[in-house]
Protein backbone atom coordinates (compact mmCIF):
# COMPACT_ATOMS: atom_id res chain seq x y z
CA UNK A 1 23.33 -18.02 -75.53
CA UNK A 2 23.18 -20.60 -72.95
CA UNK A 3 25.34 -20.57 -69.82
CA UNK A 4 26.41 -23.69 -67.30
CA UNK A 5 26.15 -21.42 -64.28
CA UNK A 6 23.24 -21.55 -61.97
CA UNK A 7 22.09 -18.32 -59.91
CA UNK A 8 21.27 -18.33 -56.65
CA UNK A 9 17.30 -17.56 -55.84
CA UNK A 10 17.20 -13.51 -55.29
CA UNK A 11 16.54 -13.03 -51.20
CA UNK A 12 16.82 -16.35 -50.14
CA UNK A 13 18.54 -16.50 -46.79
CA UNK A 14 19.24 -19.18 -44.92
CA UNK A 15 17.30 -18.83 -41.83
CA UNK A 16 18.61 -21.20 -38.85
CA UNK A 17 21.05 -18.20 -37.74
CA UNK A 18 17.80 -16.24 -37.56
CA UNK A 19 15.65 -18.24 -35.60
CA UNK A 20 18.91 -19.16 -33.43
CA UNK A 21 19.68 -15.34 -32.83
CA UNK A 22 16.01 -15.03 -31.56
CA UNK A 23 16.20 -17.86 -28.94
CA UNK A 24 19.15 -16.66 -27.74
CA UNK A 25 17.79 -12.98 -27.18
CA UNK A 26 14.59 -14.61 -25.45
CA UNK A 27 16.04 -16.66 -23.48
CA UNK A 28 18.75 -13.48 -21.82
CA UNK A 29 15.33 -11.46 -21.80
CA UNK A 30 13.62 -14.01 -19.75
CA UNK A 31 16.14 -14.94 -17.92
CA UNK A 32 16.70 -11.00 -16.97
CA UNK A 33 12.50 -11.07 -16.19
CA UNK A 34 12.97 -13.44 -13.46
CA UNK A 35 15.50 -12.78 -11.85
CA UNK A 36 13.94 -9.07 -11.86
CA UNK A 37 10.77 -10.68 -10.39
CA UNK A 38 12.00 -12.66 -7.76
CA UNK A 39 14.93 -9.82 -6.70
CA UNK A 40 11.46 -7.68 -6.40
CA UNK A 41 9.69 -10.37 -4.07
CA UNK A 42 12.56 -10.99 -2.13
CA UNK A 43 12.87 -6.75 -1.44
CA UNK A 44 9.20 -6.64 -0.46
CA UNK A 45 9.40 -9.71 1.98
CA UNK A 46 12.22 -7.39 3.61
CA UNK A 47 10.60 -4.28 3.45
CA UNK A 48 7.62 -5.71 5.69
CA UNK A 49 8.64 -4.51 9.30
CA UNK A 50 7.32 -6.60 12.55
CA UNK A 51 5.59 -5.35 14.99
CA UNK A 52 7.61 -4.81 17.66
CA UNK A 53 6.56 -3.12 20.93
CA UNK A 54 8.81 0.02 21.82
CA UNK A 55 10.14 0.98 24.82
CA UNK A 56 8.16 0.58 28.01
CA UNK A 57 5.44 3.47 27.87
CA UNK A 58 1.64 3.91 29.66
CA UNK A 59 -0.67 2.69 27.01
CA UNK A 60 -3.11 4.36 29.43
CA UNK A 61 -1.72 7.83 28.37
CA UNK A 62 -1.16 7.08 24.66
CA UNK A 63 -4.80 6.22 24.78
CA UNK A 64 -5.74 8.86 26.48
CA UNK A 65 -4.25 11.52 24.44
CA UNK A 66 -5.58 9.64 21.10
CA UNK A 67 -9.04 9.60 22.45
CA UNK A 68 -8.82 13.13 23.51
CA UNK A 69 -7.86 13.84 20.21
CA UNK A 70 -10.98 11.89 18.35
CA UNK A 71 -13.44 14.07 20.95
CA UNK A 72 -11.74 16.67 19.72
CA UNK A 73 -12.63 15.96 16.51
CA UNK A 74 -15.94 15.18 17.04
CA UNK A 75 -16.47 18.44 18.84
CA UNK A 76 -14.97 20.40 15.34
CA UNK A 77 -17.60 18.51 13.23
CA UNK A 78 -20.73 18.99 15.46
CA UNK A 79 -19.61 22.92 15.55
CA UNK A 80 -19.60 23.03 11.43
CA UNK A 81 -15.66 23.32 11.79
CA UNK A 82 -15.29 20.48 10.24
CA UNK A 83 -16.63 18.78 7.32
CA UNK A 84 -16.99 15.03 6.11
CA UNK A 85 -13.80 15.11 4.27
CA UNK A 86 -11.94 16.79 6.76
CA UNK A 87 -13.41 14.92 9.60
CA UNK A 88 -12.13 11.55 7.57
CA UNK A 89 -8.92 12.99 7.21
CA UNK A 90 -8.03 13.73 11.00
CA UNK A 91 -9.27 10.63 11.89
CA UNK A 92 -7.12 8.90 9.03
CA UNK A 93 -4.29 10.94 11.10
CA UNK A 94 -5.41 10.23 14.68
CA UNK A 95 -5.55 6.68 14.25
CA UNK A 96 -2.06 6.30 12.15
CA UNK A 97 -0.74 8.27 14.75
CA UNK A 98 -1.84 5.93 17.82
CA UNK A 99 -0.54 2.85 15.93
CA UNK A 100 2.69 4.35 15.21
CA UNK A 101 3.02 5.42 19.08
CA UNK A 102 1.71 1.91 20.43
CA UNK A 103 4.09 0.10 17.60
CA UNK A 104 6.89 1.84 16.36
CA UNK A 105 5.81 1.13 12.57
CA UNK A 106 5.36 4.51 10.77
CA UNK A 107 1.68 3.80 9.19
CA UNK A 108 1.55 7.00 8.50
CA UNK A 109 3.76 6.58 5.75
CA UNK A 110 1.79 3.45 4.57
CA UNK A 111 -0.61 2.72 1.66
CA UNK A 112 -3.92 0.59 2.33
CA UNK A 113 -2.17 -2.56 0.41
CA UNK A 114 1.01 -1.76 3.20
CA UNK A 115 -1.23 -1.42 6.07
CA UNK A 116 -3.41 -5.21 5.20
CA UNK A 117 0.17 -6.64 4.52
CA UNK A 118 0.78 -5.49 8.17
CA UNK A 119 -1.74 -8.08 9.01
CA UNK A 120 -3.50 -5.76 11.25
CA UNK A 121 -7.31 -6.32 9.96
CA UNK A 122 -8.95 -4.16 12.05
CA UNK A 123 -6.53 -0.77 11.30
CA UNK A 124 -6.90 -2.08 7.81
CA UNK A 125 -11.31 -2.12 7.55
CA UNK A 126 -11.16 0.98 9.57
CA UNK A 127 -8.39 2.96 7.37
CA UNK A 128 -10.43 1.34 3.90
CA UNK A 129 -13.67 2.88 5.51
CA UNK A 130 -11.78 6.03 5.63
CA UNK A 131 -10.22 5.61 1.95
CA UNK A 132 -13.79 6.61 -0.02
CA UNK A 133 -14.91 9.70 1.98
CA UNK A 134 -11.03 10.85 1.97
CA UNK A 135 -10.43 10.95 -1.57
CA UNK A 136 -14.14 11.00 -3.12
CA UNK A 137 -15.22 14.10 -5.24
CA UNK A 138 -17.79 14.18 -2.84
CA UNK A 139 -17.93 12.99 0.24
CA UNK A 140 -20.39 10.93 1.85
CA UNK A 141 -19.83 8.93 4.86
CA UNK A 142 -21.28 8.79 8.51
CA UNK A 143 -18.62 10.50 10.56
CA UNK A 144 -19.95 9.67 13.76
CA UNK A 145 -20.39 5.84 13.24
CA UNK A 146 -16.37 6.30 12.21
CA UNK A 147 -15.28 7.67 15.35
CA UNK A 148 -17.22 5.38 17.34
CA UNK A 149 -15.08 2.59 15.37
CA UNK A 150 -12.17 4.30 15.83
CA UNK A 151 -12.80 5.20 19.84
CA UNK A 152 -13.28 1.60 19.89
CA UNK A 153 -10.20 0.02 18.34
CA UNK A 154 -8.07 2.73 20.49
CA UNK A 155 -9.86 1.62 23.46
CA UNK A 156 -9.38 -2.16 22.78
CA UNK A 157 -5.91 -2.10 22.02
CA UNK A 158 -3.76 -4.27 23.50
């Protein structure tokens, strides 16, 4: 028996709503990606703190007691107190904790990408020369060509 009425192909879809539903969720996803990305740059450009000299102080003493502090140091490791991590790890301290006395910015808190952001390129050589002895399985470094590095930044600082 024949019939007049033509079926329709089984599956077959037409597929402009398809392929318009997928711009349309790409194009809210990327715009959602940048305005993440540039909310993110715009937050780190802020977070970046200037360096700003606190309240009048004697550098003279602040040196003092930081340089005091590295003999110190170097007195601990010569006596077998101390060894090459440690050492590394004091000084790490020590010299964080002059640049957050002479500055007011809390490098202590700061990462080694923070720090070269600070655009400080001396604290930033001398805290990545700390970085592999500091967290190696084993250390290896020579301590006493680090102190005289850091002695010598304290003593230059302006």
């Amino acid at each position: 028996m024949e019939s007049s009425v033509n079926l329709q192909e089984p599956l077959s879809y037409v597929v402009w709503p398809i392929v318009l539903t997928g711009a349309i969720t790409a194009a809210v996803l990327l715009f959602f990606g940048v305005c993440w990305y540039l909310g993110r740059r715009r937050k780190m450009a802020a977070e970046l703190p200037k360096v700003v000299k606190p309240a009048p102080m004697d550098m003279g003493r602040v040196k003092a007691r930081y340089l005091s502090e590295l003999a110190d140091i170097a007195g601990q490791y010569d006596q077998g107190k101390l060894d090459v991590r440690g050492a590394y790890q004091r000084m790490s301290r020590c010299i964080r904790g002059f640049v957050h006395a002479a500055t007011g910015i809390r490098v202590q808190n700061y990462t080694l990408y923070d720090i070269e952001r600070l655009n400080m390129p001396e604290l930033y050589y001398l805290v990545a020369e700390y970085y592999a002895p500091e967290f190696a399985r084993k250390s290896d470094g020579d301590v006493r060509a680090s102190l005289e590095k850091t002695r010598s930044l304290i003593e230059r600082w302006q």
